[in-house]
N, C-alpha and C. Protein backbone atom coordinates (compact mmCIF):
# COMPACT_ATOMS: atom_id res chain seq x y z
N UNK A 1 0.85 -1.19 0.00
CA UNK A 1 0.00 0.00 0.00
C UNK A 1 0.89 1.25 0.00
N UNK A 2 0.29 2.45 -0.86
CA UNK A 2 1.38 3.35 -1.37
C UNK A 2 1.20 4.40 -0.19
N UNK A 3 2.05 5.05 0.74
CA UNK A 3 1.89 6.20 1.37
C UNK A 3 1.48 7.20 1.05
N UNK A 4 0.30 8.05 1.99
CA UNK A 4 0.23 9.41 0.96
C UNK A 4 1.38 10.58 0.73
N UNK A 5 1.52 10.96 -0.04
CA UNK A 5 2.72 12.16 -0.44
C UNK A 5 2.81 13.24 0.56
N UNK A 6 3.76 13.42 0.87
CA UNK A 6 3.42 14.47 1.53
C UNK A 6 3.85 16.11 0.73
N UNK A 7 3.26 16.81 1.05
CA UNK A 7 3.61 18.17 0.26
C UNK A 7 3.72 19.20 1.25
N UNK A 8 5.19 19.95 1.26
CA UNK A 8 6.26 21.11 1.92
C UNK A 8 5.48 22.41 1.15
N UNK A 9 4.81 23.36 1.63
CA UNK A 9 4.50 24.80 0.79
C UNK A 9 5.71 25.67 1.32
N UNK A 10 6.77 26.26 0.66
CA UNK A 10 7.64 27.55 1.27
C UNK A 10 6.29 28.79 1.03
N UNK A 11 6.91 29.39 1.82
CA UNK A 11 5.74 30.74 1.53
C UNK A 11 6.32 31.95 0.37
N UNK A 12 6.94 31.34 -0.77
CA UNK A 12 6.37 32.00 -1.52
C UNK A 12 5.91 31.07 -3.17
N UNK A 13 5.36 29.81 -2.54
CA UNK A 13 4.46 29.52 -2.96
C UNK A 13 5.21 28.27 -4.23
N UNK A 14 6.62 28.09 -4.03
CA UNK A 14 7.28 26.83 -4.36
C UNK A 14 6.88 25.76 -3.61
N UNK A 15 6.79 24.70 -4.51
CA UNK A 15 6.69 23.22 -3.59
C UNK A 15 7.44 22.25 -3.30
N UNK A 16 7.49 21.88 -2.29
CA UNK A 16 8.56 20.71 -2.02
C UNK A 16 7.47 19.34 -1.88
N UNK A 17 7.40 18.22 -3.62
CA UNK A 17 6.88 17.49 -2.70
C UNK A 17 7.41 15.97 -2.63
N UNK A 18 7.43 15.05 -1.45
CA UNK A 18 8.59 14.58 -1.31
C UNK A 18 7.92 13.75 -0.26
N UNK A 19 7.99 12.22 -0.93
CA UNK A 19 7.30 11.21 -0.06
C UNK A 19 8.24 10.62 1.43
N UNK A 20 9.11 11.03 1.23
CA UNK A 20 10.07 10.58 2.54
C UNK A 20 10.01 11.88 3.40
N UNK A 21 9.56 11.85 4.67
CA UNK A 21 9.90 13.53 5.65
C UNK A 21 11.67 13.52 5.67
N UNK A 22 12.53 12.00 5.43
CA UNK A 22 13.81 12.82 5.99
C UNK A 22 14.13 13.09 5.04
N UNK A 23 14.09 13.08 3.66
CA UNK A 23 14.46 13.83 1.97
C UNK A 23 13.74 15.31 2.82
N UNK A 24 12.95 15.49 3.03
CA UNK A 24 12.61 17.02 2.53
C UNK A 24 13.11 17.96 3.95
N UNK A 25 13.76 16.96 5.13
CA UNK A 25 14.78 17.61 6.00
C UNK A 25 15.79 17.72 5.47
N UNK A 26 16.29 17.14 4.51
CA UNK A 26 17.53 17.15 3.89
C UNK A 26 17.64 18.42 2.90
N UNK A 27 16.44 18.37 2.42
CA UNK A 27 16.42 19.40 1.67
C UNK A 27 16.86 20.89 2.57
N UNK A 28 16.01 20.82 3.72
CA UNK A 28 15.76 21.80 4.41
C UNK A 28 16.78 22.58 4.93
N UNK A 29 18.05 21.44 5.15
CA UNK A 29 19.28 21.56 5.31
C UNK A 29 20.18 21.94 4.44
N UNK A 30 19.49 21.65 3.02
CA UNK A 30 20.57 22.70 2.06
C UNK A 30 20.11 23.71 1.92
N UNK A 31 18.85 24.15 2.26
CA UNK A 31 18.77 25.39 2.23
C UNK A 31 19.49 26.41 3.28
N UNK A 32 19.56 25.65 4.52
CA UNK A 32 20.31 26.70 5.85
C UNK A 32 21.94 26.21 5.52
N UNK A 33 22.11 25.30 4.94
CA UNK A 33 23.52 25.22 4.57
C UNK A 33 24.14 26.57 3.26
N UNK A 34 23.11 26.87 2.56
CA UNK A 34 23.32 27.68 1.49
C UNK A 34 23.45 28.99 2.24
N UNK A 35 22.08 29.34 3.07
CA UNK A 35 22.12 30.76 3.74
C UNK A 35 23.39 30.85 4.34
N UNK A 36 24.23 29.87 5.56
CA UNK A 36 25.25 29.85 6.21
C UNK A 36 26.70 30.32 5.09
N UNK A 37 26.93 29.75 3.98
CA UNK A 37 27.72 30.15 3.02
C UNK A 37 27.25 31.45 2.35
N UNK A 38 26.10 31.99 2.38
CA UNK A 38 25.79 33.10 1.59
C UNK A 38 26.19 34.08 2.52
N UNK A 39 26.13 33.75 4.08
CA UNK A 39 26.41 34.87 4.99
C UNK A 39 28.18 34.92 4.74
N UNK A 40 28.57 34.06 5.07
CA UNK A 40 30.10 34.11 5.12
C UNK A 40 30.98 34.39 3.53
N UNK A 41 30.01 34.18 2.22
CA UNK A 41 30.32 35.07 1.06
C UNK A 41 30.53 36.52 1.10
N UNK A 42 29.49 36.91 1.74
CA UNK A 42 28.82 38.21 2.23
C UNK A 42 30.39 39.14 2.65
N UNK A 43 30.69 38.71 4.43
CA UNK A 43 31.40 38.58 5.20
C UNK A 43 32.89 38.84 4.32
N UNK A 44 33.08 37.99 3.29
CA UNK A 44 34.51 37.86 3.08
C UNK A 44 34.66 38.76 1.75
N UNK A 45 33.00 39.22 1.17
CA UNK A 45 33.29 39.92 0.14
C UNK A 45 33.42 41.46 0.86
N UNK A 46 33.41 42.01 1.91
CA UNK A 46 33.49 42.72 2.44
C UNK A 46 34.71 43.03 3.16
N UNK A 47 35.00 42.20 3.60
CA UNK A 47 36.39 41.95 3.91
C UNK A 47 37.68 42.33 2.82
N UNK A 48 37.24 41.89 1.88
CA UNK A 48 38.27 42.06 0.67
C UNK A 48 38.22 43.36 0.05
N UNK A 49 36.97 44.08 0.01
CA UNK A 49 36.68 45.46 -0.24
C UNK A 49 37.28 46.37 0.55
N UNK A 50 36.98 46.35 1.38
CA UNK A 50 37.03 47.20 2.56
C UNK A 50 37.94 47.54 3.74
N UNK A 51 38.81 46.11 3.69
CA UNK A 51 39.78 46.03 4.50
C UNK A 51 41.00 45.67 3.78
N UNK A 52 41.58 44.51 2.81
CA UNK A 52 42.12 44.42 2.26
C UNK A 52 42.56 45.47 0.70
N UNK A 53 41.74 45.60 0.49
CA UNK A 53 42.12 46.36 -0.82
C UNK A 53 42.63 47.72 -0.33
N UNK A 54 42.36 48.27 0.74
CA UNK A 54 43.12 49.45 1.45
C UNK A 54 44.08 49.25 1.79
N UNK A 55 44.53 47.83 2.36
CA UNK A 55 45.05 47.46 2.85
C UNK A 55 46.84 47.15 1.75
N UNK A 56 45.73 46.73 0.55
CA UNK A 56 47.18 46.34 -0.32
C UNK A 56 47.71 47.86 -1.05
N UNK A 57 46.47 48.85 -1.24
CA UNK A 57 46.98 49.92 -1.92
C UNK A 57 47.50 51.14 -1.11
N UNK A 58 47.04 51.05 0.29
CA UNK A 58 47.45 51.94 0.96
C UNK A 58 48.52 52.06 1.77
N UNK A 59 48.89 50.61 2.28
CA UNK A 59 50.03 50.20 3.39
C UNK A 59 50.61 49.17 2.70
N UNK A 60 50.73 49.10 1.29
CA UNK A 60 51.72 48.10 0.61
C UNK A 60 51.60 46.61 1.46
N UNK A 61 50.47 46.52 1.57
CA UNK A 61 50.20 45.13 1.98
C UNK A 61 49.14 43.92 1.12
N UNK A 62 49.87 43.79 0.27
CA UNK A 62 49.12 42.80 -0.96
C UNK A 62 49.05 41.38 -0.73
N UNK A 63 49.62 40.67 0.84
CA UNK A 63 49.32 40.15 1.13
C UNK A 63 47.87 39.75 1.64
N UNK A 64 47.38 40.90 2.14
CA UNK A 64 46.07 40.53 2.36
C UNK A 64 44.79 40.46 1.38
N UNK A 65 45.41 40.84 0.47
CA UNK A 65 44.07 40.56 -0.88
C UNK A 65 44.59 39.11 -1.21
N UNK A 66 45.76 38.97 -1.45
CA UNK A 66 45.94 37.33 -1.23
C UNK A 66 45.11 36.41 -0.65
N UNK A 67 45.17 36.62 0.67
CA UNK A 67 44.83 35.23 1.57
C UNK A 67 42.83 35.57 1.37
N UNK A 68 42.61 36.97 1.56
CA UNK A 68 41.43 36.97 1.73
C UNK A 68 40.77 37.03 0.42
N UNK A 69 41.46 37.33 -0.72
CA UNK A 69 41.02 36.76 -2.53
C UNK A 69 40.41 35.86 -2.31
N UNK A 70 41.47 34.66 -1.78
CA UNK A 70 41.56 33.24 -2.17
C UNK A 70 40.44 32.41 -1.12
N UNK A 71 40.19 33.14 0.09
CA UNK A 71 39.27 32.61 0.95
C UNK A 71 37.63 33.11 0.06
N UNK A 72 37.54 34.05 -0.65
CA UNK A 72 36.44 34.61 -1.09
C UNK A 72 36.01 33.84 -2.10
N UNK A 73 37.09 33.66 -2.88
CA UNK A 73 37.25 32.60 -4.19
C UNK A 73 36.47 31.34 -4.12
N UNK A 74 36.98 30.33 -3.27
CA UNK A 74 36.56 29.17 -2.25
C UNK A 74 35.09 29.38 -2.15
N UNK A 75 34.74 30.62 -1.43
CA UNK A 75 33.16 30.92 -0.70
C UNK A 75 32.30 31.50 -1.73
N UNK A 76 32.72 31.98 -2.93
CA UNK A 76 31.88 32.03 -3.94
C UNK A 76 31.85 31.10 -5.07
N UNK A 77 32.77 30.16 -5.25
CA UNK A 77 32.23 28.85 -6.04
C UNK A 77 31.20 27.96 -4.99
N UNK A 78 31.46 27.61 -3.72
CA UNK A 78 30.93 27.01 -2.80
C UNK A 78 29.13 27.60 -2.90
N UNK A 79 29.13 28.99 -2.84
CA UNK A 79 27.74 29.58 -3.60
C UNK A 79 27.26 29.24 -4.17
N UNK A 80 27.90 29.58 -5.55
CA UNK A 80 27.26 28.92 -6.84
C UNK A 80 26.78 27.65 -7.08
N UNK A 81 27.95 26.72 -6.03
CA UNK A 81 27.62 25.26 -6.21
C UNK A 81 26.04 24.88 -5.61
N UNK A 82 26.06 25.76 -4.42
CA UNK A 82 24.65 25.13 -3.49
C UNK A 82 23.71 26.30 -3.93
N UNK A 83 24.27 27.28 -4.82
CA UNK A 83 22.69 27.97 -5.54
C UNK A 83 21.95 26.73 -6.43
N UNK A 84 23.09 26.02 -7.47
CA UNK A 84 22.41 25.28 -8.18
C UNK A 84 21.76 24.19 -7.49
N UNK A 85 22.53 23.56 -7.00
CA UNK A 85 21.71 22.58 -5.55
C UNK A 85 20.03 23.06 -5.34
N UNK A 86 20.35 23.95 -4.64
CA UNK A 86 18.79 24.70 -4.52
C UNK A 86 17.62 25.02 -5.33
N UNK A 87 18.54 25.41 -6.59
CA UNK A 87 17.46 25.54 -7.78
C UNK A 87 16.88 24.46 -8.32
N UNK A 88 17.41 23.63 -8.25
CA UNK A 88 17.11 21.97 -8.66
C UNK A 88 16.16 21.84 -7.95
N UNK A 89 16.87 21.50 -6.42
CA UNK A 89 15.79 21.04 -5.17
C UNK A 89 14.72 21.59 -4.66
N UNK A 90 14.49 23.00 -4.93
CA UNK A 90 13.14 23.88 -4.67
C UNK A 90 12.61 24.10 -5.49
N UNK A 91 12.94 24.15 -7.00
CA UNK A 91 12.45 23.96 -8.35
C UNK A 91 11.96 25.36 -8.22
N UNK A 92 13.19 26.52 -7.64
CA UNK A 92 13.50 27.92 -8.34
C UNK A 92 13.12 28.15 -10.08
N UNK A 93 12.46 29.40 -9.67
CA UNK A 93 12.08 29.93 -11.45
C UNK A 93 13.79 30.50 -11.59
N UNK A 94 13.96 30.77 -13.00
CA UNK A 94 15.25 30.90 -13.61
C UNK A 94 15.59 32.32 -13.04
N UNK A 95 14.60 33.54 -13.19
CA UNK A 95 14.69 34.64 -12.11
C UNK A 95 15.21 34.62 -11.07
N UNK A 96 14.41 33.77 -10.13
CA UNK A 96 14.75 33.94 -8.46
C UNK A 96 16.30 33.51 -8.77
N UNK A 97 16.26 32.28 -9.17
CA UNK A 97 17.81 31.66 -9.26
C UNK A 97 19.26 33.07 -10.10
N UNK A 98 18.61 33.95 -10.88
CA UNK A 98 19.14 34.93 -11.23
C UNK A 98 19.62 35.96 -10.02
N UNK A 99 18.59 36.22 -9.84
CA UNK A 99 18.18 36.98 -8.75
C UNK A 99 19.41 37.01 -7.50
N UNK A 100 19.73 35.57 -7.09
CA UNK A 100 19.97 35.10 -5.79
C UNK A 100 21.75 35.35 -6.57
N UNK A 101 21.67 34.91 -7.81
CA UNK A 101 23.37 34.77 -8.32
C UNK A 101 23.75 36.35 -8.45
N UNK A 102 22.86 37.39 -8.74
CA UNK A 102 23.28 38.60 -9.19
C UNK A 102 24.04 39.04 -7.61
N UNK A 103 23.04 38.61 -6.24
CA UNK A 103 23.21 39.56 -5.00
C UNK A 103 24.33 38.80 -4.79
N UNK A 104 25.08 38.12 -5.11
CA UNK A 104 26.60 37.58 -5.09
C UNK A 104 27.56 38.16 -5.46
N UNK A 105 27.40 39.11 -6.17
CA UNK A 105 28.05 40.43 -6.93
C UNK A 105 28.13 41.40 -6.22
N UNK A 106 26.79 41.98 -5.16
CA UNK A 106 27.11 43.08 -4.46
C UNK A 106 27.28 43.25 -3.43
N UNK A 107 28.01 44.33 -2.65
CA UNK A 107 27.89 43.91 -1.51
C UNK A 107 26.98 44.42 -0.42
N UNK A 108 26.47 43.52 0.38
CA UNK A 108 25.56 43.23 1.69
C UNK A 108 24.11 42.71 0.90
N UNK A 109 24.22 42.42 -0.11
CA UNK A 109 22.98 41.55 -0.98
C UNK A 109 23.01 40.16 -0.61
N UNK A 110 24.25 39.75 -0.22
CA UNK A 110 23.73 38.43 0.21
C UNK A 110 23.31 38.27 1.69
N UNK A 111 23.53 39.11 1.99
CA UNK A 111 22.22 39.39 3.95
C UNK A 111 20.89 39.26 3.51
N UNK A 112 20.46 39.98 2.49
CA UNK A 112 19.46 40.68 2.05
C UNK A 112 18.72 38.99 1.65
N UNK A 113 19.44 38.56 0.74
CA UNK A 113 18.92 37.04 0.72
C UNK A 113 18.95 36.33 1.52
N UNK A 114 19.86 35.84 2.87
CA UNK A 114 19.58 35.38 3.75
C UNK A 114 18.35 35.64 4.51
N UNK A 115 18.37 36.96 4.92
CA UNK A 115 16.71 36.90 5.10
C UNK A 115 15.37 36.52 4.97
N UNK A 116 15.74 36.88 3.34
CA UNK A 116 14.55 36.13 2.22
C UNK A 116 14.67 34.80 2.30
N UNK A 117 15.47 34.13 2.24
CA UNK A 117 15.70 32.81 2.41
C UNK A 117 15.20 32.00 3.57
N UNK A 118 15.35 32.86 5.24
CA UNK A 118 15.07 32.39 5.83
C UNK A 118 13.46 31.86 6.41
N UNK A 119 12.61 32.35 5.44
CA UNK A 119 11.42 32.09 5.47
C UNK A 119 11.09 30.82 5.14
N UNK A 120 11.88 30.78 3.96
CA UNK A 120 11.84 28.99 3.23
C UNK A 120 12.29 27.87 4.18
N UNK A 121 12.92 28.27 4.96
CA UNK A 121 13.98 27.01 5.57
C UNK A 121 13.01 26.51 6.43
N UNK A 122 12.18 26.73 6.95
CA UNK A 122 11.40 26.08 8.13
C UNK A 122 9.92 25.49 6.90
N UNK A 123 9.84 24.27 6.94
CA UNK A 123 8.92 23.40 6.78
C UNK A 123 7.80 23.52 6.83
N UNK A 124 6.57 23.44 6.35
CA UNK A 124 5.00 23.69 6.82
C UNK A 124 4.40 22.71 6.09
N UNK A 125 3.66 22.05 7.08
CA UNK A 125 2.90 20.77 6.92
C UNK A 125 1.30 21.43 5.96
C-alpha cells in the first residue's frame, strides 16, 4: 500500500513534494547550509573590499588581498555550487535563481537574501 505524499509549501508559494519527511529535512538543510555560506560570502566579500584592498593599496600590503582573494574565491564557487543545488531542489524559477546569483556580486545583498531565504527554511505541513 502506497503512502500518501506528503507536500512542503515555502511561503512563496514553491513546492517541495517529497514522499520521505527525511528527503525534505535534507532538503531543508541545504537550504540553511546555502544561507550559512551566503552569509560568510557576504562577510569575506566585504572583507576584501574594505579592508584588504586598502590594505594592499594603501600600506603596501598585498598580502592581504591574497589570503582573503583566495578565501572569497573558495566561498563564492561554494555559492554557486549550493545555488544550483537549490534551484534543482526547490524547483527555483530561472529569475529567483538569477536573482539570488546577481546579490553575489554586491555587496551586503547576500544578507538581504539570507533573510529572504530564511522564510523557506522552516517546513509547513
Amino acid at each position: 500500500m502506497r503512502r500518501p505524499v506528503e507536500v512542503y509549501v515555502a511561503k512563496d508559494s514553491n513546492l517541495l513534494i517529497c514522499e520521505n519527511p527525511i528527503f525534505a529535512a535534507m532538503n531543508y538543510q541545504l537550504l540553511k547550509r546555502f544561507r550559512q555560506v551566503a552569509v560568510l560570502e557576504g562577510i569575506s566579500y566585504l572583507l576584501l573590499l574594505f579592508i584588504a584592498m586598502p590594505l594592499k593599496y594603501m600600506a603596501d600590503m598585498p598580502e592581504a588581498v591574497k589570503y582573503t582573494g583566495w578565501a572569497h574565491g573558495i566561498l563564492f564557487v561554494l555559492y554557486a555550487l549550493l545555488l544550483v543545488q537549490c534551484w534543482q531542489s526547490y524547483r527555483w524559477s530561472f529569475g529567483k535563481a538569477a536573482v539570488v546569483f546577481m546579490a553575489s556580486l554586491l555587496p551586503f545583498a547576500p544578507f538581504i537574501v539570507d533573510r529572504k531565504l530564511k522564510v523557506e527554511e522552516t517546513p509547513t505541513a
